[in-house]
Protein backbone atom coordinates (compact mmCIF):
# COMPACT_ATOMS: atom_id res chain seq x y z
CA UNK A 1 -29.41 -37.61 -49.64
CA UNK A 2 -31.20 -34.49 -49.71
CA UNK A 3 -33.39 -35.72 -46.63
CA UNK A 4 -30.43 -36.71 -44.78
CA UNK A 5 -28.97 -33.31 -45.04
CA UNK A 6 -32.22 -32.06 -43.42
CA UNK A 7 -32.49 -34.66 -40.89
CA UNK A 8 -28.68 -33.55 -39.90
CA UNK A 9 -28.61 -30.21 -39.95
CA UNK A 10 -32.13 -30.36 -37.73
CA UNK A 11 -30.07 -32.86 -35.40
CA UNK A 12 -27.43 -30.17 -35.08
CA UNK A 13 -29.74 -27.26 -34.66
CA UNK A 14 -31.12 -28.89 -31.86
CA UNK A 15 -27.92 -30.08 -30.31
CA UNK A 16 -26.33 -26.46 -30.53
CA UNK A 17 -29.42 -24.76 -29.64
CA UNK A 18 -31.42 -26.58 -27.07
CA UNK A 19 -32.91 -23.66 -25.45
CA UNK A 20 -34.45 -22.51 -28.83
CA UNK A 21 -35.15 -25.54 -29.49
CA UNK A 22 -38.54 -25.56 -28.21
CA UNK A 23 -39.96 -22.85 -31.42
CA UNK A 24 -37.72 -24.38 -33.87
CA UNK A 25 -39.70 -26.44 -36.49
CA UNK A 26 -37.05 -28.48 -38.68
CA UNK A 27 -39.07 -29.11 -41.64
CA UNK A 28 -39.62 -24.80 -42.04
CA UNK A 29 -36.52 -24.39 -43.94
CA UNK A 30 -36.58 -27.40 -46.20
CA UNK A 31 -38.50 -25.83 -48.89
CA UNK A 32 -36.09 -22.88 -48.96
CA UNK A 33 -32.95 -25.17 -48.79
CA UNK A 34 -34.44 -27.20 -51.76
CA UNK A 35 -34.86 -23.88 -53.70
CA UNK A 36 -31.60 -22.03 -52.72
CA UNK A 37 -28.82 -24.08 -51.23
CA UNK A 38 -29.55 -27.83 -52.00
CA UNK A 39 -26.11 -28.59 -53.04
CA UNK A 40 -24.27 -26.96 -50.18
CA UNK A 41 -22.66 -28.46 -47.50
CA UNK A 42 -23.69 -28.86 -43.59
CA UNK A 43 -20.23 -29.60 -42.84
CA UNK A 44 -18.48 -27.32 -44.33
CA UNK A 45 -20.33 -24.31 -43.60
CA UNK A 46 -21.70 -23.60 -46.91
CA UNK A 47 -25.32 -24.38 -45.96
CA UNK A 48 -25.62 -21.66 -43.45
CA UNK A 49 -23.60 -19.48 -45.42
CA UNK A 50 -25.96 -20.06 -48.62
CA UNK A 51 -29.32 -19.51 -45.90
CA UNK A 52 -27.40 -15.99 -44.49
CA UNK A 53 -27.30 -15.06 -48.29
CA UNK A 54 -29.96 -15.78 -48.89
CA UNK A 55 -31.86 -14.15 -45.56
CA UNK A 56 -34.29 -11.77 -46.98
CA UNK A 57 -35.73 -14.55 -50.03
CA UNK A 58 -36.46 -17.30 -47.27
CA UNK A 59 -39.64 -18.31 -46.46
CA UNK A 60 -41.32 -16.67 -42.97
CA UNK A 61 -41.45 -19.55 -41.37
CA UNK A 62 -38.11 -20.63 -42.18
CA UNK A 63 -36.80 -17.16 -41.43
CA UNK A 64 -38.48 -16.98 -38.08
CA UNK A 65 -36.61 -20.30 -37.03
CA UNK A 66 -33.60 -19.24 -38.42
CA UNK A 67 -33.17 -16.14 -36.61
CA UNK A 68 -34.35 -17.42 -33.15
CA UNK A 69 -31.81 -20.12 -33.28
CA UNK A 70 -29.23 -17.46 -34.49
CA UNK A 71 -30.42 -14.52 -31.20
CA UNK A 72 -30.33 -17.44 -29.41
CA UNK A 73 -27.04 -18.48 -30.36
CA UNK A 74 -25.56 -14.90 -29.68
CA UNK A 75 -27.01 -15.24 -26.22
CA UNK A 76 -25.60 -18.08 -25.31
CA UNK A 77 -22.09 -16.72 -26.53
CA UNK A 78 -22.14 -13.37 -24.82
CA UNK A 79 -22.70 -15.75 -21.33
CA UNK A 80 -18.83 -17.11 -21.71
């Protein structure tokens, strides 16, 4: 289960983000989301809630990939 919340939320990060795709590694966060938000939900929201939250204890790696994909995501969203 845990694994397939991973795999999913690494499908959608890619899917949203495919320009930042290229830097993002999806297995960065999955130590953090193990240690902080492993029972929150992708679909809901709660999992990137509980990462935001939880911004300044994450990992580097996971940190750096985080906040590429969410610079990246403001781009995008100022263009329409």
């Amino acid at each position: 289960m845990k694994q397939a919340a991973i795999f999913v939320l690494s499908a959608l990060a890619l899917a949203l983000f495919a320009p930042a795709a290229q830097a993002f590694d999806p297995g960065a966060c999955h130590p953090d989301i193990e240690k902080f938000c492993k029972n929150e939900k992708i679909a809901d929201g709660e999992l990137k809630a509980c990462l935001k939250k939880h911004l300044a204890q994450l990992s580097d790696p996971c940190k750096a990939n985080l906040v590429d994909l969410w610079l990246e995501k403001k781009k995008m969203d100022a263009k329409k």
